[in-house]
C-alpha atoms as a PDB file:
ATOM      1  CA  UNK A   1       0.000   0.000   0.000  1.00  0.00           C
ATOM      2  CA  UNK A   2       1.300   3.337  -0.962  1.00  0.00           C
ATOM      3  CA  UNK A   3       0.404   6.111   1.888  1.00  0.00           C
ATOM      4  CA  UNK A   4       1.131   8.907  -0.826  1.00  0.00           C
ATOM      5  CA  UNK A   5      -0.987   7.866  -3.030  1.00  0.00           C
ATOM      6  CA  UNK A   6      -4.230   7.252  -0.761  1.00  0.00           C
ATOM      7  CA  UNK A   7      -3.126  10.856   0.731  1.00  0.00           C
ATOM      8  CA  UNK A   8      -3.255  12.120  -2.892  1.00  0.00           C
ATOM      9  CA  UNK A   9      -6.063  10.685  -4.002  1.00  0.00           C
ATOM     10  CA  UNK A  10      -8.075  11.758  -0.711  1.00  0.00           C
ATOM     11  CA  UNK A  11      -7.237  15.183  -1.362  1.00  0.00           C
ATOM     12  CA  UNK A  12      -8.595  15.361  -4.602  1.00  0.00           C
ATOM     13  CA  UNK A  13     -11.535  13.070  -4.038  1.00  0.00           C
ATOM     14  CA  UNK A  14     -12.261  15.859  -0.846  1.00  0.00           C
ATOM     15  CA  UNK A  15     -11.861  18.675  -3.328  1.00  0.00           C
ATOM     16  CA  UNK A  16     -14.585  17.105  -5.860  1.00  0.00           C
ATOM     17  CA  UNK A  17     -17.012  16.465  -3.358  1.00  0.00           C
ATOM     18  CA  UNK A  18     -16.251  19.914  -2.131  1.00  0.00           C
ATOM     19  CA  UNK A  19     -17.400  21.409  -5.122  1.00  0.00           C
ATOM     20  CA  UNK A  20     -20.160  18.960  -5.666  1.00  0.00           C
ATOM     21  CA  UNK A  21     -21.959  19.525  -1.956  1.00  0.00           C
ATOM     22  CA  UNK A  22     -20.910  23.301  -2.601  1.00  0.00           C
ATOM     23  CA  UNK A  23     -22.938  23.369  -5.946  1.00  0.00           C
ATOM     24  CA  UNK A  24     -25.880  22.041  -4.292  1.00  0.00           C
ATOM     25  CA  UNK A  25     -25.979  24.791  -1.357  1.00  0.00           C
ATOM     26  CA  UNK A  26     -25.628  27.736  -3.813  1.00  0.00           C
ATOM     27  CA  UNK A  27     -28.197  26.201  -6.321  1.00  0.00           C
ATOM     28  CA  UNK A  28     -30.573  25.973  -3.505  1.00  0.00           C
ATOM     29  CA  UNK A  29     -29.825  29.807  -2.645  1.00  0.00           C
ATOM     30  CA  UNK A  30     -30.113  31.080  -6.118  1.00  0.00           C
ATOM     31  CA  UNK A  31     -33.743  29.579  -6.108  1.00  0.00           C
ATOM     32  CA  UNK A  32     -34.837  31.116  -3.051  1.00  0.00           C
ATOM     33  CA  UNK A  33     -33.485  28.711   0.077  1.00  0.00           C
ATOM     34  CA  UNK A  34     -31.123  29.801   2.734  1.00  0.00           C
ATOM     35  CA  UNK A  35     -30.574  26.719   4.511  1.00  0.00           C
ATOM     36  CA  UNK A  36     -27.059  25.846   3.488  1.00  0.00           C
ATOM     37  CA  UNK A  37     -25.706  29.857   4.015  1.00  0.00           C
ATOM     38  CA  UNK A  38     -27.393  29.145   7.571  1.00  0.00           C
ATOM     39  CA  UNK A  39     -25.380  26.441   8.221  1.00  0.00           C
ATOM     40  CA  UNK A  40     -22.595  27.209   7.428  1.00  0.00           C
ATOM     41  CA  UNK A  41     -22.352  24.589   4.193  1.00  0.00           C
ATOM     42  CA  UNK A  42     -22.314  27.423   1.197  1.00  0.00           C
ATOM     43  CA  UNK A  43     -18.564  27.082   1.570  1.00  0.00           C
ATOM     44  CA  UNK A  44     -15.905  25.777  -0.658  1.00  0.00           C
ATOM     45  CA  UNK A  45     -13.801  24.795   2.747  1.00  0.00           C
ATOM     46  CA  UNK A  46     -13.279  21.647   2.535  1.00  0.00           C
ATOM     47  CA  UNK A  47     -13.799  21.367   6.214  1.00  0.00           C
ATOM     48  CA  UNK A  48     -17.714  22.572   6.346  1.00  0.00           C
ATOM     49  CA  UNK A  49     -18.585  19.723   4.137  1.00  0.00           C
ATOM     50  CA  UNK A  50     -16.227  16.741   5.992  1.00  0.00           C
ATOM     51  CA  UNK A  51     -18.214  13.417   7.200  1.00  0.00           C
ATOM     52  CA  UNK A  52     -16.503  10.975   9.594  1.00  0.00           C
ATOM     53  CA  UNK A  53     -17.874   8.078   7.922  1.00  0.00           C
ATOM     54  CA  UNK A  54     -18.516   8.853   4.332  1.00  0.00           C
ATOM     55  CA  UNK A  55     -15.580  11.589   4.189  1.00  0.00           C
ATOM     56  CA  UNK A  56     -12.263   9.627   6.237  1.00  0.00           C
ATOM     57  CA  UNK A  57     -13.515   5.652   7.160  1.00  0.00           C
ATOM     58  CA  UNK A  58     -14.843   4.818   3.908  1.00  0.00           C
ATOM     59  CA  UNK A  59     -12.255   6.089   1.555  1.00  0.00           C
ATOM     60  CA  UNK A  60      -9.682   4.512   3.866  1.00  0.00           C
ATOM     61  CA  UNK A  61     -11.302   0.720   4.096  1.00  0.00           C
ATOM     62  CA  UNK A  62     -11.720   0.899   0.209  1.00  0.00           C
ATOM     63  CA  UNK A  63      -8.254   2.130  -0.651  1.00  0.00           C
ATOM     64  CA  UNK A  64      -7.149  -1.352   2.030  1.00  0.00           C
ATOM     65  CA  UNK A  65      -9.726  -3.533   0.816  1.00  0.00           C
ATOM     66  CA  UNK A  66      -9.002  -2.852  -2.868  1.00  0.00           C
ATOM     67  CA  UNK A  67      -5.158  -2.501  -2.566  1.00  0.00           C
ATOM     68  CA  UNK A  68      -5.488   1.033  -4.022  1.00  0.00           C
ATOM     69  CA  UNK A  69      -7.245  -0.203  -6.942  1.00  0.00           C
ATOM     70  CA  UNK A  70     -10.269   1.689  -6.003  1.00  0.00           C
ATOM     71  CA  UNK A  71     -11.330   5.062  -3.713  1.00  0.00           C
ATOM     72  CA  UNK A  72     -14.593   6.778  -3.130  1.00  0.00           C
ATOM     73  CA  UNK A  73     -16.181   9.225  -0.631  1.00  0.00           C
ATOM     74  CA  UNK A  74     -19.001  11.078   0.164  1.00  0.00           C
ATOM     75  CA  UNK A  75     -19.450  14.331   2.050  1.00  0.00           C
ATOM     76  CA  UNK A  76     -21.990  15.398   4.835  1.00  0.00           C
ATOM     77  CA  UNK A  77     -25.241  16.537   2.924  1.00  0.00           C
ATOM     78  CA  UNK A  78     -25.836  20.008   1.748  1.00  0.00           C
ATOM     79  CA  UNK A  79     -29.467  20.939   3.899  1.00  0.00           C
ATOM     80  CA  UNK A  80     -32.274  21.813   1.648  1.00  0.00           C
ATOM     81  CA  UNK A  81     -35.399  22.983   2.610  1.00  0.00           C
ATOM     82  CA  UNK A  82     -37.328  22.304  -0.909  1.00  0.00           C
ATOM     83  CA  UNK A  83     -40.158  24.311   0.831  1.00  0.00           C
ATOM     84  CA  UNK A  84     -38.223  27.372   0.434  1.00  0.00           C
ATOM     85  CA  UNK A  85     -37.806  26.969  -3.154  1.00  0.00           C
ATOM     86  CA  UNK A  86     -39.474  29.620  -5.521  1.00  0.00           C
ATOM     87  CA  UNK A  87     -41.033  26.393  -7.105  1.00  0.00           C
ATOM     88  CA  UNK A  88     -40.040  23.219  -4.791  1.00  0.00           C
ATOM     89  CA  UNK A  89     -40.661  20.824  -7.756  1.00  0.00           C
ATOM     90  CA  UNK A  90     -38.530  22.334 -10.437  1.00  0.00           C
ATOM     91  CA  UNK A  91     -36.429  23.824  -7.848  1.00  0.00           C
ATOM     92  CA  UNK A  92     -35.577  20.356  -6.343  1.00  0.00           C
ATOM     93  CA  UNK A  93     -34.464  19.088 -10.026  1.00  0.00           C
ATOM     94  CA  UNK A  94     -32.002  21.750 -10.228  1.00  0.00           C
ATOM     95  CA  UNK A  95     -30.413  21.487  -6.977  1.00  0.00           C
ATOM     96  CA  UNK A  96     -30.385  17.714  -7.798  1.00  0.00           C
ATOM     97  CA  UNK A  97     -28.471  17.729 -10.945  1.00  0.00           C
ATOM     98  CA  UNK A  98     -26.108  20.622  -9.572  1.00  0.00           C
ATOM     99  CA  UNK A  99     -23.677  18.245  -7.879  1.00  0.00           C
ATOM    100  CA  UNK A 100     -22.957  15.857 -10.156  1.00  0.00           C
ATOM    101  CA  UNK A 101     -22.629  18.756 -12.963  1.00  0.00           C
ATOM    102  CA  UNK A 102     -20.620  20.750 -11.253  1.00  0.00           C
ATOM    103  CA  UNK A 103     -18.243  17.512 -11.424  1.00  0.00           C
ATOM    104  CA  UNK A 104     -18.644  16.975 -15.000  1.00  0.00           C
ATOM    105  CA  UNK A 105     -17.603  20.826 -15.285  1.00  0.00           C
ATOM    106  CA  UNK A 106     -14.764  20.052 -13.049  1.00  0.00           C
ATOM    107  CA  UNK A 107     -13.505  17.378 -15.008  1.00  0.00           C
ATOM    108  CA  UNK A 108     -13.889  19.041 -18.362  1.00  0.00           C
ATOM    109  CA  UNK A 109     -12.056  22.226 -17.090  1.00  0.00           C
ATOM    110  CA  UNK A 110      -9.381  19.632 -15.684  1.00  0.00           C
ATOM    111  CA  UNK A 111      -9.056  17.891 -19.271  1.00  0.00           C
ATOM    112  CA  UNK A 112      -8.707  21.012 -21.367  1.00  0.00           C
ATOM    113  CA  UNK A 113      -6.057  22.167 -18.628  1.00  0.00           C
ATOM    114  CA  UNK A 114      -4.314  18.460 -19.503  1.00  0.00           C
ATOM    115  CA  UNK A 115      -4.451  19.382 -22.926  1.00  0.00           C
ATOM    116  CA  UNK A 116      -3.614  23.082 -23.110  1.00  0.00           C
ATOM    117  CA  UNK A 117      -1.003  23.012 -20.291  1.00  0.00           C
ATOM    118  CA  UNK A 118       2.630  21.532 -20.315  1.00  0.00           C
ATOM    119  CA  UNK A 119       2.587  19.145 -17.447  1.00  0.00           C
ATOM    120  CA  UNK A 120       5.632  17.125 -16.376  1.00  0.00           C
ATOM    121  CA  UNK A 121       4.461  13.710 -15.617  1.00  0.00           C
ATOM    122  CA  UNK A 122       3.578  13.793 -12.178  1.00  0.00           C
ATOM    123  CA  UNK A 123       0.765  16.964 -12.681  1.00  0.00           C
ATOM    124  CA  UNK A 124      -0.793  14.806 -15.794  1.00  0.00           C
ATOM    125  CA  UNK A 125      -1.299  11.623 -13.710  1.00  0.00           C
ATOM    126  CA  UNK A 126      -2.849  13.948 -10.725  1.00  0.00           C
ATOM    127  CA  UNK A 127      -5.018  15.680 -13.277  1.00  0.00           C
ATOM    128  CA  UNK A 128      -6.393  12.422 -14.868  1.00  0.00           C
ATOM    129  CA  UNK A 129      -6.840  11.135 -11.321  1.00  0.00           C
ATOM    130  CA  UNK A 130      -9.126  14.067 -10.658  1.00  0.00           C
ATOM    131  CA  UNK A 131     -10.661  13.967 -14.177  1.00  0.00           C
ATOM    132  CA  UNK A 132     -11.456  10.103 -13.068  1.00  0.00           C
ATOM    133  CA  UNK A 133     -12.824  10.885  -9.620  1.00  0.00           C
ATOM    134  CA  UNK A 134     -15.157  13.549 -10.672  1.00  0.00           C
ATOM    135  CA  UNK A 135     -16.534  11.733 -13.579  1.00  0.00           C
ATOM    136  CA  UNK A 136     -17.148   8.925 -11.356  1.00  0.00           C
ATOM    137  CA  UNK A 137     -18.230  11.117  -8.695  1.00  0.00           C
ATOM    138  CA  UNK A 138     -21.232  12.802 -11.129  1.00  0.00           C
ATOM    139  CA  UNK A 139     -22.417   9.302 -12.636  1.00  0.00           C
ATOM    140  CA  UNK A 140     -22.407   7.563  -9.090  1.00  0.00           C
ATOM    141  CA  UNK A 141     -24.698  10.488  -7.756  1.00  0.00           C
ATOM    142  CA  UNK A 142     -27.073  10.083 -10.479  1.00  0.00           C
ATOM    143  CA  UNK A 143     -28.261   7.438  -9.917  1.00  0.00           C
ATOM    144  CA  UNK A 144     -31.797   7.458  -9.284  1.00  0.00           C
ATOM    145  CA  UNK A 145     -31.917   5.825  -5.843  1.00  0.00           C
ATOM    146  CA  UNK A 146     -32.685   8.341  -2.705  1.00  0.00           C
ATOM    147  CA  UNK A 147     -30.741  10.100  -0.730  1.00  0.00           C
ATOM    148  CA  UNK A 148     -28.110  10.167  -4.248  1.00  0.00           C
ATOM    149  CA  UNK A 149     -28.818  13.097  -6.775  1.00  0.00           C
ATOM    150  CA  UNK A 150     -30.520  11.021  -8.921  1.00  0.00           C
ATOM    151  CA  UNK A 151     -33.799  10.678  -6.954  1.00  0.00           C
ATOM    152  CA  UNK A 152     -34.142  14.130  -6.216  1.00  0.00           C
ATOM    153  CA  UNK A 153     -34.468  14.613 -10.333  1.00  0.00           C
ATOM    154  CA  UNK A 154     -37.152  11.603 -10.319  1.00  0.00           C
ATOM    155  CA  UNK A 155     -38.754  12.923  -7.065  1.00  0.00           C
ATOM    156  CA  UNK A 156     -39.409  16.373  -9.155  1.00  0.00           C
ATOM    157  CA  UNK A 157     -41.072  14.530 -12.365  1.00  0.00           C
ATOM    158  CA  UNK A 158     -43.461  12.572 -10.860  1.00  0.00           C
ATOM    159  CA  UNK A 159     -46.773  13.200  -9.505  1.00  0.00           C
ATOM    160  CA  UNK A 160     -46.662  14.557  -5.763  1.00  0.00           C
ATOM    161  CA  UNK A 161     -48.389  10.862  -4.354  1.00  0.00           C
ATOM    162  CA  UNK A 162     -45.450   8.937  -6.290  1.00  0.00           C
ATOM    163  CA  UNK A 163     -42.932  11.080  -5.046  1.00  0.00           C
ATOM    164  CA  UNK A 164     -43.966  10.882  -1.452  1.00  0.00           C
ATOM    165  CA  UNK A 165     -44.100   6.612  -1.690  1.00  0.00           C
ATOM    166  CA  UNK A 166     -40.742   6.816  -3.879  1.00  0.00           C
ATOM    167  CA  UNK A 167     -38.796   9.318  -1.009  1.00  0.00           C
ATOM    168  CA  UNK A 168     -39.804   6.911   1.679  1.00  0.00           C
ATOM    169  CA  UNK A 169     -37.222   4.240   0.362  1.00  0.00           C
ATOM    170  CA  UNK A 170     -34.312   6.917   1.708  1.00  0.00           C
ATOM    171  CA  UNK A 171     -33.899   5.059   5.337  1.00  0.00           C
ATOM    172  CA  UNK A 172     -33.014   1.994   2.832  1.00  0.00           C
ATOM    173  CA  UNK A 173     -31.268   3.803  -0.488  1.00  0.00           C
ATOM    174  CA  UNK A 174     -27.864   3.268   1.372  1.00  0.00           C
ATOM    175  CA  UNK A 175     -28.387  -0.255   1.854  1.00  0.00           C
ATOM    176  CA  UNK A 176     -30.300  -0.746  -1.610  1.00  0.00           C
ATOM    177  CA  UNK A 177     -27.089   0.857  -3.080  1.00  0.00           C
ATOM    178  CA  UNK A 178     -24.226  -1.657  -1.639  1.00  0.00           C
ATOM    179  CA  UNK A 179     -26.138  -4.122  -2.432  1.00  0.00           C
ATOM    180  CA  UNK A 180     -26.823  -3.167  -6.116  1.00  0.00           C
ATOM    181  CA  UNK A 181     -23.379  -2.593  -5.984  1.00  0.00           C
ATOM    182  CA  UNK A 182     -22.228  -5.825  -4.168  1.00  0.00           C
ATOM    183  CA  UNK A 183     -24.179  -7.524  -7.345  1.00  0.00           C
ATOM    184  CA  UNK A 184     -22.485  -6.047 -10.425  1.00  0.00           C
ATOM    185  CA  UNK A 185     -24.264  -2.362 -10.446  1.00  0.00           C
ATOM    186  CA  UNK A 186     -20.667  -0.405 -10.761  1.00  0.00           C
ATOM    187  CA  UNK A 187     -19.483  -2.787 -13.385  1.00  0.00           C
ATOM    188  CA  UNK A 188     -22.434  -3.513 -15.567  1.00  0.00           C
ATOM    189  CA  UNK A 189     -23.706   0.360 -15.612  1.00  0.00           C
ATOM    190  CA  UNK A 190     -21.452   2.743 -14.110  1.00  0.00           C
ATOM    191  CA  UNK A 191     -18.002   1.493 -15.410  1.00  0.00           C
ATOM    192  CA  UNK A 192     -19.663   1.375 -18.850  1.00  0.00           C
ATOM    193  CA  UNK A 193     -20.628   5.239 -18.525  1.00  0.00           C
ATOM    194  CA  UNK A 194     -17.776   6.525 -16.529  1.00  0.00           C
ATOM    195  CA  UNK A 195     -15.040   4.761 -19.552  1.00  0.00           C
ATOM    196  CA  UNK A 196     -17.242   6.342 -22.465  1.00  0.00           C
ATOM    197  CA  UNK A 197     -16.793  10.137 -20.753  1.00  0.00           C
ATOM    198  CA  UNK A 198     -13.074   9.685 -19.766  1.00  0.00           C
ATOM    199  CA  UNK A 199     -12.702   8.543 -23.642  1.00  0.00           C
ATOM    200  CA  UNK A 200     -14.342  11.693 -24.451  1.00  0.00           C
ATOM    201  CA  UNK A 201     -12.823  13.717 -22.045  1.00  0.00           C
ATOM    202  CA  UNK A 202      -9.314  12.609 -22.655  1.00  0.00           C
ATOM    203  CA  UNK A 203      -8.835  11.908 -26.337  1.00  0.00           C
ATOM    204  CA  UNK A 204     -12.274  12.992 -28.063  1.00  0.00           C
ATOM    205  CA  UNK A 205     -11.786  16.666 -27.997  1.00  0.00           C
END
């Protein structure tokens, strides 16, 4: 196990999810809810955003169960009051998709940086890392099982009653996601997505 490169990768992993949970909080704001700014979350300080769990443990058991092969993280939630949105249904779309296209943006800015940017070969393996993590990061989140982006995107398309029985899976999503996952869900549908944007991202433009 290389300690460098967990440290590494943890930094940048906490830097996208920074920007992801950030992107939430000030989407939320712009349409008309002050939750996050009352909290203390509409903040790109890494620190505001830091879960013990999600944040430190689980990035450190994956990087030791997978031999470095594989880390991911997630950050404390952004609060949202969808009540306070200008219109909580549209509204809650928005702040939805925010996160996970604020990494996409990430990752694109990263890759023309890559490509525009003479890089001695440490910076181009740190950028690609990040390019990977945040691409990851925004296909992972949409996913259209509560409390992940996703399902706040579903939750705003269907009818009120459908949205109510659908949100009260949340207490379960996290467990309904490892196990999807234990079962093949990163390989068969993520991997597949997350390889055809790094192709673009990397060599298609």
């Amino acid at each position: 196990m290389n300690v460098l490169s967990f440290l590494i990768t943890f930094s940048l992993l906490l830097l996208a999810i920074t920007v992801h949970e950030f992107a939430h909080g000030w989407t939320a704001y712009k349409l008309g809810d002050k939750t996050a700014k009352y909290f203390g979350r509409l903040t790109l300080n890494p620190l505001a955003h830091i879960d013990l769990f999600g944040t430190i443990l689980l990035p450190l058991m994956l990087f030791i169960a997978t031999r470095g092969a594989f880390v991911f993280g997630a950050a404390k939630p952004v609060p949202v009051n969808f009540a306070n949105l200008r219109n909580p249904r549209t509204g809650a779309i928005w702040v939805g998709l925010s996160g996970p296209l604020a990494n996409f943006i990430f990752a694109i800015f990263s890759s023309l940086a890559l490509k525009l940017i003479p890089l001695n070969q440490t910076l181009t393996l740190i950028l690609l890392l990040l390019i990977n993590i945040n691409v990851v990061l925004g296909v992972f989140n949409l996913i259209p099982i509560p409390p992940l982006d996703g399902s706040r995107i579903v939750m705003g398309i269907l009818p009120r009653a459908a949205a109510l029985k659908y949100a009260a899976i949340e207490p379960w999503g996290f467990f309904i996601v490892i196990l999807l996952t234990y079962f093949g869900l990163f390989d068969i549908i993520i991997a597949p997505i997350v390889k055809t944007i790094l192709t673009f991202l990397i060599t298609g433009f």
